[in-house]
Protein backbone atom coordinates (compact mmCIF):
# COMPACT_ATOMS: atom_id res chain seq x y z
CA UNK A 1 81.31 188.51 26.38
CA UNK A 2 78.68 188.55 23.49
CA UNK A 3 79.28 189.08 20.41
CA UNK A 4 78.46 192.58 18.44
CA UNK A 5 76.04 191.94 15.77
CA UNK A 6 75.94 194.30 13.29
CA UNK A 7 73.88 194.80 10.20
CA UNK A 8 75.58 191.78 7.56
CA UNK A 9 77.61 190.51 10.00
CA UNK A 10 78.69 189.29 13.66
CA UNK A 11 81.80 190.08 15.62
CA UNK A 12 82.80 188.03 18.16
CA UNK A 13 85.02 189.36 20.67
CA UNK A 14 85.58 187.12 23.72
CA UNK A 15 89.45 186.24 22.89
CA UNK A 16 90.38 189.81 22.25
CA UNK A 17 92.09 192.26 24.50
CA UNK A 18 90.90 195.52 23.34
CA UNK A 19 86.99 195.18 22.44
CA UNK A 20 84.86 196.52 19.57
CA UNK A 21 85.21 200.19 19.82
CA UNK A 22 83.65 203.70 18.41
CA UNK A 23 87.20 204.23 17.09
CA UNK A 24 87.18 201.52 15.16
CA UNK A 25 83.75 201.91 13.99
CA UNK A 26 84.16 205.71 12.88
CA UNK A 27 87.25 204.68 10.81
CA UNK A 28 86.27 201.90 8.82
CA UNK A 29 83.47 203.52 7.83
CA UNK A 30 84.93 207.46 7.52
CA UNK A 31 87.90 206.08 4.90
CA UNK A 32 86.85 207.74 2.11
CA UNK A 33 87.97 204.75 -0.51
CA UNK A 34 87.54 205.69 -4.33
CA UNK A 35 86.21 202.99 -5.16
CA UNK A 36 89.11 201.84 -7.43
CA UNK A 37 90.97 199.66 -5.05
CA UNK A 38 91.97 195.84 -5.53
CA UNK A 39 94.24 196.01 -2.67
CA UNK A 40 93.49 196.99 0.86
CA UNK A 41 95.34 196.30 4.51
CA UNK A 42 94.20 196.81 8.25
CA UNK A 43 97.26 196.91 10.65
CA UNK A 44 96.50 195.53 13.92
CA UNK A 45 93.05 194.15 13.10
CA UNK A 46 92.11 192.90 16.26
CA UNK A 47 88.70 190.86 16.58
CA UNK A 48 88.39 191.91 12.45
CA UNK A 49 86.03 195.09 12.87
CA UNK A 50 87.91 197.44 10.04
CA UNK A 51 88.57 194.90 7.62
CA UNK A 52 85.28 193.81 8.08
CA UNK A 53 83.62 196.77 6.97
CA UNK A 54 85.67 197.98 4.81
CA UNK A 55 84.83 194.36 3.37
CA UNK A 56 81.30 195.30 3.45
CA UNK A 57 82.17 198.93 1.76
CA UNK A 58 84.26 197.94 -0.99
CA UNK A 59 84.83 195.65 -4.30
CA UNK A 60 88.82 195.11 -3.52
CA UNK A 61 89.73 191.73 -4.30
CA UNK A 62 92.44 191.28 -1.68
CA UNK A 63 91.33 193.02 1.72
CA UNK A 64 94.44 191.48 4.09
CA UNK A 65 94.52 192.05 7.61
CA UNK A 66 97.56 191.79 10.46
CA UNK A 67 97.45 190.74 13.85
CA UNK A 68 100.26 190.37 16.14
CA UNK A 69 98.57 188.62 19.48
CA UNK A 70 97.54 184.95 18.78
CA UNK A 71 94.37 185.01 20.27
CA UNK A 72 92.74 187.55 18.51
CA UNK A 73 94.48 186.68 15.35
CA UNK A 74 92.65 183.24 15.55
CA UNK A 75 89.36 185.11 16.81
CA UNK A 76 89.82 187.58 13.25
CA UNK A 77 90.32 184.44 11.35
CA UNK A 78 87.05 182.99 12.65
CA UNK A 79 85.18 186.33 12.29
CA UNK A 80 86.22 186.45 8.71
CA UNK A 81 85.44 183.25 7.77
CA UNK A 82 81.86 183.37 9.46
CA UNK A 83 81.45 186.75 7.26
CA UNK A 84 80.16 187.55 3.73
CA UNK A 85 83.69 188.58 1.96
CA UNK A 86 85.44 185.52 4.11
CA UNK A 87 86.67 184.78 0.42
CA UNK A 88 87.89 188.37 0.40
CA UNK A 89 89.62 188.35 3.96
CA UNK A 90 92.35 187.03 4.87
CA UNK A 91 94.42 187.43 8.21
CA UNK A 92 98.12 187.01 8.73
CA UNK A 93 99.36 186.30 12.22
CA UNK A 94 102.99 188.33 12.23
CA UNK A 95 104.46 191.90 13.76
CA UNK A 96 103.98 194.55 12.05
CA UNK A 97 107.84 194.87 11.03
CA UNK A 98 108.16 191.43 9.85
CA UNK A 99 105.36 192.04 7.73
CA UNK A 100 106.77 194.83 5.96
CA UNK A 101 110.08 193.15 5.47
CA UNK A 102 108.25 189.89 3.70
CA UNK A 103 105.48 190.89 2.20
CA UNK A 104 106.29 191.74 -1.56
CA UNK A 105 102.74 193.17 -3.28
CA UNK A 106 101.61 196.88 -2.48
CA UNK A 107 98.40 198.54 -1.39
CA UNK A 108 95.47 200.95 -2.41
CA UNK A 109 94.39 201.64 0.72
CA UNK A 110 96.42 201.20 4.17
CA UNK A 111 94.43 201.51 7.41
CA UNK A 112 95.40 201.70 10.99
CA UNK A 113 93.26 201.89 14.70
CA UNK A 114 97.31 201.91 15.80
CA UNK A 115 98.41 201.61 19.90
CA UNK A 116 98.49 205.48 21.11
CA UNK A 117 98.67 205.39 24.74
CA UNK A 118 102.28 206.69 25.21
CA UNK A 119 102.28 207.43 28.19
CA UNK A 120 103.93 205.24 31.39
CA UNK A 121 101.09 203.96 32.98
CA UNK A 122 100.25 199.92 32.02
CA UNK A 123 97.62 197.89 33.58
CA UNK A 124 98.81 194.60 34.66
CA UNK A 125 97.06 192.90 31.22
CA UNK A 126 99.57 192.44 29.33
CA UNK A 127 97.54 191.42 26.07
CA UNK A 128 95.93 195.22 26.57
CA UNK A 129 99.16 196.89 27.13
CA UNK A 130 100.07 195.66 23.66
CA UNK A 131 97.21 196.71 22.04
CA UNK A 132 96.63 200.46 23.51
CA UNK A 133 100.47 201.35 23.85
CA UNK A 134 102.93 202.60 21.72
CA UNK A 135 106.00 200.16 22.40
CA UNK A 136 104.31 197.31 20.47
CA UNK A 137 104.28 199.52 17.16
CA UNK A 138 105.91 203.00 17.64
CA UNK A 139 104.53 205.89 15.16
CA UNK A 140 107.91 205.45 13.55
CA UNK A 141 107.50 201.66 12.65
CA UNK A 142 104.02 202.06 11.34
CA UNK A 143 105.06 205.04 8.77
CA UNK A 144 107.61 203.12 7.52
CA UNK A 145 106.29 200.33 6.83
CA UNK A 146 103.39 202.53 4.80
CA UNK A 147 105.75 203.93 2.95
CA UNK A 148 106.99 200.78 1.73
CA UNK A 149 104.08 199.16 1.86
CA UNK A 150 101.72 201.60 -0.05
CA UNK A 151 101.08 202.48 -4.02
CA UNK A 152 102.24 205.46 -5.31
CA UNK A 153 98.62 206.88 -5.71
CA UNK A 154 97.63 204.99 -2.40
CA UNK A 155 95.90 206.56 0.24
CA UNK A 156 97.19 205.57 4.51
CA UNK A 157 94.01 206.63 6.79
CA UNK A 158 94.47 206.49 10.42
CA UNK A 159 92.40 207.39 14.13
CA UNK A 160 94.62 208.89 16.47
CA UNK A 161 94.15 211.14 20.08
CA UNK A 162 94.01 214.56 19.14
CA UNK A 163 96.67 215.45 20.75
CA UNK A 164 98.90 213.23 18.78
CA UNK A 165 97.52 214.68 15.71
CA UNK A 166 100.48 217.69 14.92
CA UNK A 167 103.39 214.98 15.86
CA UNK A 168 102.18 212.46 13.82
CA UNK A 169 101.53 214.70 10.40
CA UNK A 170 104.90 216.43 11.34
CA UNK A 171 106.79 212.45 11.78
CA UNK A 172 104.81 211.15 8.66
CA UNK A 173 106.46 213.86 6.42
CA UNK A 174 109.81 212.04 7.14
CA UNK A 175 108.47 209.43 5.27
CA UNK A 176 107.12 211.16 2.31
CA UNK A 177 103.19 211.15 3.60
CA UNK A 178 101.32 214.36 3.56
CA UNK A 179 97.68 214.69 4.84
CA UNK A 180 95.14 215.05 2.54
CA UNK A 181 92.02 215.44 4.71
CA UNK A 182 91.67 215.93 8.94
CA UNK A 183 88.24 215.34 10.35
CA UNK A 184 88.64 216.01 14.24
CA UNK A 185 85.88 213.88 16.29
CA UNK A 186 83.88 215.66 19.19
CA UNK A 187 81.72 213.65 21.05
CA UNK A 188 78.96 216.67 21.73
CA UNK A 189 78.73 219.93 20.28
CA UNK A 190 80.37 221.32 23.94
CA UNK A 191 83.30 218.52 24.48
CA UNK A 192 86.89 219.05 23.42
CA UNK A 193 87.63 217.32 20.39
CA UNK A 194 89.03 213.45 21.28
CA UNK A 195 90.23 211.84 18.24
CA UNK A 196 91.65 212.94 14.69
CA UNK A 197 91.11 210.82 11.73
CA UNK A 198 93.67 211.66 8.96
CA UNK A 199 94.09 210.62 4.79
CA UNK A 200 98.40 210.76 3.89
CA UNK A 201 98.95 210.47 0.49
CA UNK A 202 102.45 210.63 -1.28
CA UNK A 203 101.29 213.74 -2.98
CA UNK A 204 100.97 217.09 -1.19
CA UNK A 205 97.72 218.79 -1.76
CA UNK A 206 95.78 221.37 0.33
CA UNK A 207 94.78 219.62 3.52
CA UNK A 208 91.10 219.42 3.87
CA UNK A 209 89.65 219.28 7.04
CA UNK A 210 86.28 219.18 9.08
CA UNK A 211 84.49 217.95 11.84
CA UNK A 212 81.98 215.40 13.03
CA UNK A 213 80.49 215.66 16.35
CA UNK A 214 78.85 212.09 17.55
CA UNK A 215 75.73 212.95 19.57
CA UNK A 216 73.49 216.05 20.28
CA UNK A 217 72.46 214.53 23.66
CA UNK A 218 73.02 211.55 25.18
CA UNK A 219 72.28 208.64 23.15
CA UNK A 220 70.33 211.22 20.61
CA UNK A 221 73.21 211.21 17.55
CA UNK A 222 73.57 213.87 14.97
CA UNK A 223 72.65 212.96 11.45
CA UNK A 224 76.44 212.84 10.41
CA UNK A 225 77.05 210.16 12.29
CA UNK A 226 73.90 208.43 12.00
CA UNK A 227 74.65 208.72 7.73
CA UNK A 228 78.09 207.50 8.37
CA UNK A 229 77.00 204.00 10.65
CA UNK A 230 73.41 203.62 9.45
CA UNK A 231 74.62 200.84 7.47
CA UNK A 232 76.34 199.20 10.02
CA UNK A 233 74.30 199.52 13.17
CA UNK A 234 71.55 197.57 13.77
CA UNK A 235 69.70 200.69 16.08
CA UNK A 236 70.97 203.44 12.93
């Protein structure tokens, strides 16, 4: 497996069961940070990708990042320190829950790519399983922990399946997080939309939302995109 080079830095991705991804991608660098935040955390890192860009995109002294499978905890770790903002990164190698229960400081900005396959089918890779489905960190666990994890002007942005979209805003009010902004992903202007990216806040506000459509054609993208990854991808 080789690793993804991007723009200011290189990914590598061999010990990690779920590989670089658009979703990924189109979070880190969709999360509309102000600007003003010294603390940031990506839950469930993986091989790094979020944190790293969100490294790239921000100031924030402490960008912390959590991975539950040793392999690609150690792989993060190595991606980070191999990085620009390695002094900036930092990886800790725990479950999500125990985290939360530990960890005493507070965020700015919480992101998550979280596990979203609910439903019963599993591959026999058991490393994947953990990483695409639900039972490794249910909805539930993951807005808690935000909750206690997150500022009172913080902002929790998250890439979900569409169809997960109403369930999740509708669980996240149970823990005092209201959507601030929706932009629903197509991947052509004639394709059912796939994924929804969503800003909580603890503040209710009128939800903004939009949408960004990936390509006009195949491999031709639409300028959206291309504005939103140009910095990232070496072909943007």
């Amino acid at each position: 497996m080789k690793p993804f080079t991007f723009k200011q830095f290189t990914v590598y991705q061999d010990r990690c069961a779920m590989k670089i991804g658009t979703d990924g991608v189109l979070l880190g660098t969709w999360a509309p940070l102000q600007g003003t935040e010294s603390t940031i955390l990506d839950i469930g890192t993986g091989t790094g990708i979020i944190a790293l860009i969100i490294a790239q995109r921000s100031n924030a002294e402490t960008i912390d990042a959590l991975e539950i499978d040793t392999d690609a905890f150690e792989q993060a770790v190595d991606n980070f320190e191999t990085s620009p903002w390695g002094d900036r990164l930092f990886c800790y190698h725990a479950s999500f829950q125990e985290f939360t229960e530990e960890i005493e400081g507070k965020y700015d900005f919480i992101l998550s790519n979280p596990p979203f396959f609910s439903e019963n089918y599993k591959t026999e890779h058991q490393k994947r399983n953990a990483a695409r489905f639900q039972d490794s960190l249910p909805f539930e666990h993951l807005l808690y922990g935000v909750s206690k994890l997150m500022t009172n002007d913080g902002k929790f942005a998250v890439i979900l399946p569409f169809r997960e979209e109403q369930n999740f805003i509708a669980l996240a009010k149970q823990y005092s997080l209201y959507a601030h902004k929706i932009t629903r992903v197509k991947g052509n202007s004639s394709s059912k939309i796939k994924r929804s990216m969503i800003v909580f806040g603890f503040h209710q506000v009128a939800i903004a939302t939009n949408e960004l459509i990936i390509e006009n054609s195949r491999h031709h993208y639409t300028q959206e995109y291309i504005d939103l990854t140009k910095d990232f991808y070496l072909n943007m």
